[in-house]
Protein backbone atom coordinates (compact mmCIF):
# COMPACT_ATOMS: atom_id res chain seq x y z
CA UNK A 1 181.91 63.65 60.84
CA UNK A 2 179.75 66.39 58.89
CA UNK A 3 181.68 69.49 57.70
CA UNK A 4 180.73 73.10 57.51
CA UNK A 5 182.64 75.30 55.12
CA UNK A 6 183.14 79.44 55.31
CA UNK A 7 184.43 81.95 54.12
CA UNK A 8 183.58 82.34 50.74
CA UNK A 9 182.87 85.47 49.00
CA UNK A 10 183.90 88.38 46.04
CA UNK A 11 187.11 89.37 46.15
CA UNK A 12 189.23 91.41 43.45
CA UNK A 13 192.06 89.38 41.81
CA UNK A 14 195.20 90.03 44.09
CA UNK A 15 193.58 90.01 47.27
CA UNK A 16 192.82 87.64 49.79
CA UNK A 17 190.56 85.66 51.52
CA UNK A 18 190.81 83.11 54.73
CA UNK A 19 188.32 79.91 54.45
CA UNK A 20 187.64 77.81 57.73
CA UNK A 21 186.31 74.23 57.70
CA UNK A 22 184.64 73.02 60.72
CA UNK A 23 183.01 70.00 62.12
CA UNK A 24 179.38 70.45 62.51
CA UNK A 25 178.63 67.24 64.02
CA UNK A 26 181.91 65.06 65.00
CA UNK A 27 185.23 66.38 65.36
CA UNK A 28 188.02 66.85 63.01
CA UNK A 29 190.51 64.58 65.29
CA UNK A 30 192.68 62.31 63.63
CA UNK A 31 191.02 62.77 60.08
CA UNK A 32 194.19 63.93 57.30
CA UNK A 33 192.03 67.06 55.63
CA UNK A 34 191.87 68.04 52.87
CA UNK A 35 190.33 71.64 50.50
CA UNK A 36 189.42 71.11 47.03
CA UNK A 37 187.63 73.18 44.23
CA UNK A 38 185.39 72.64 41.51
CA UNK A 39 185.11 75.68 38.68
CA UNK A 40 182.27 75.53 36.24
CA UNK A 41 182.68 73.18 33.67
CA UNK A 42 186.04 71.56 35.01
CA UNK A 43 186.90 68.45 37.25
CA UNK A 44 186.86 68.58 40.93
CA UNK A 45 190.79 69.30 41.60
CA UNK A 46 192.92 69.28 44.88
CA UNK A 47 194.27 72.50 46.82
CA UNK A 48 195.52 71.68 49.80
CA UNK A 49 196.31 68.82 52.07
CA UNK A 50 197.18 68.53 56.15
CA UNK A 51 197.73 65.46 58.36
CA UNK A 52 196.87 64.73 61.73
CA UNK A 53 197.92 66.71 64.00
CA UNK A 54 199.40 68.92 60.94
CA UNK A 55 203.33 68.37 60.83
CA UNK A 56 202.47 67.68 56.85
CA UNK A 57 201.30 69.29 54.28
CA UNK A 58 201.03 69.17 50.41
CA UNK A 59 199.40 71.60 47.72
CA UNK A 60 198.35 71.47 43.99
CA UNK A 61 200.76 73.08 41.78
CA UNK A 62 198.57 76.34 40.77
CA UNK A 63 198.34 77.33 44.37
CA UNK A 64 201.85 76.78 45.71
CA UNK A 65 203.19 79.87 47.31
CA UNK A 66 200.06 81.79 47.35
CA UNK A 67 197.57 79.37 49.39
CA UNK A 68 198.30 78.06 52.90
CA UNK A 69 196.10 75.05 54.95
CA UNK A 70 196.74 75.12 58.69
CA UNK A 71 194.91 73.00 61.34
CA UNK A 72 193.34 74.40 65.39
CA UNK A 73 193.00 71.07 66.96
CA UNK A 74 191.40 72.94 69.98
CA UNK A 75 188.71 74.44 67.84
CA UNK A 76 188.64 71.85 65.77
CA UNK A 77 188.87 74.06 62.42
CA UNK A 78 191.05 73.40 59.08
CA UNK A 79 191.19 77.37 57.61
CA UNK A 80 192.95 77.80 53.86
CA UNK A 81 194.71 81.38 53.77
CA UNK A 82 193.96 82.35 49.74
CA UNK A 83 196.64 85.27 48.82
CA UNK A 84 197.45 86.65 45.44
CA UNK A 85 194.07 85.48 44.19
CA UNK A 86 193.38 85.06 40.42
CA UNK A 87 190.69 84.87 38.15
CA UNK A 88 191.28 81.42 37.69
CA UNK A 89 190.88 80.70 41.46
CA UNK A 90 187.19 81.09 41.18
CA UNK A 91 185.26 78.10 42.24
CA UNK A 92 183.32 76.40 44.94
CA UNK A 93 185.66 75.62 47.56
CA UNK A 94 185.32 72.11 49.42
CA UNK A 95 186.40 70.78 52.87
CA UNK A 96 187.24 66.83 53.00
CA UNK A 97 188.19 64.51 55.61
CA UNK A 98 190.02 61.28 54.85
CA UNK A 99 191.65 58.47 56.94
CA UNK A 100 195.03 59.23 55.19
CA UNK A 101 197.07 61.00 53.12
CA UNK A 102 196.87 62.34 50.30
CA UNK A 103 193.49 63.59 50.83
CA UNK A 104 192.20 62.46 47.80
CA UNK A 105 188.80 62.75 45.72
CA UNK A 106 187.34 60.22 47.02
CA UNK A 107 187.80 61.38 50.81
CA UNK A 108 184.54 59.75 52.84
CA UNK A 109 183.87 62.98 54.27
CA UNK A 110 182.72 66.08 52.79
CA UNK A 111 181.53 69.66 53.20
CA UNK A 112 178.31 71.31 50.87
CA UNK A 113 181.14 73.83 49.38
CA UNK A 114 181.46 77.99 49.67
CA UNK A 115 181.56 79.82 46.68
CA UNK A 116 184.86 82.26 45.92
CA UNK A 117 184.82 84.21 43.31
CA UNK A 118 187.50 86.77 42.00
CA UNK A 119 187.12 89.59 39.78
CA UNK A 120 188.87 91.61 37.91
């Protein structure tokens, strides 16, 4: 499966922004996904996790109760609902699809990244 992520883009710290992963080739069926992030200078660290068909889901501890992964098996997206955005949240974003859960780093799948960045 290839992956296509959007969504990226400026925001001011506080407010939100919705990210959508999509298959580009393939389909998302069955695959656990997963969204990570990668901020300059810093290790590639996990977001947000779903299963297949989405009854399960798991999130780093700096985005609990402010980020939210859901799953549209008919469209075949995974979208990440970013909320009470901080400085700290800026990064390139990445999709990942995985056989299992976690979703873990070293998922076989992978999108090229958007950038988010939040400002002050």
């Amino acid at each position: 499966v290839q992956l296509q992520a959007s969504g990226g883009g400026l925001v001011q710290a506080g407010g939100s922004l919705r990210l959508s992963c999509a298959a580009s080739e393939g389909t998302l069926s069955y695959y656990y996904m997963g969204w990570f992030r990668q901020a300059p200078g810093k290790e590639r660290e996990f977001v947000a996790g779903i299963s297949w068909p989405g009854r399960n889901k798991n999130y780093g501890d700096s985005v609990k109760g402010r980020f939210t992964i859901s799953r549209d098996n008919v469209r075949h997206t995974v979208d990440l609902q970013m909320n009470s955005l901080k400085l700290e949240d800026t990064a390139i974003y990445y999709c990942a699809a995985d056989r299992a859960m976690p979703v873990s780093r070293s998922a076989p799948f992978w999108g090229p990244g958007t950038l988010v960045t939040v400002s002050s």
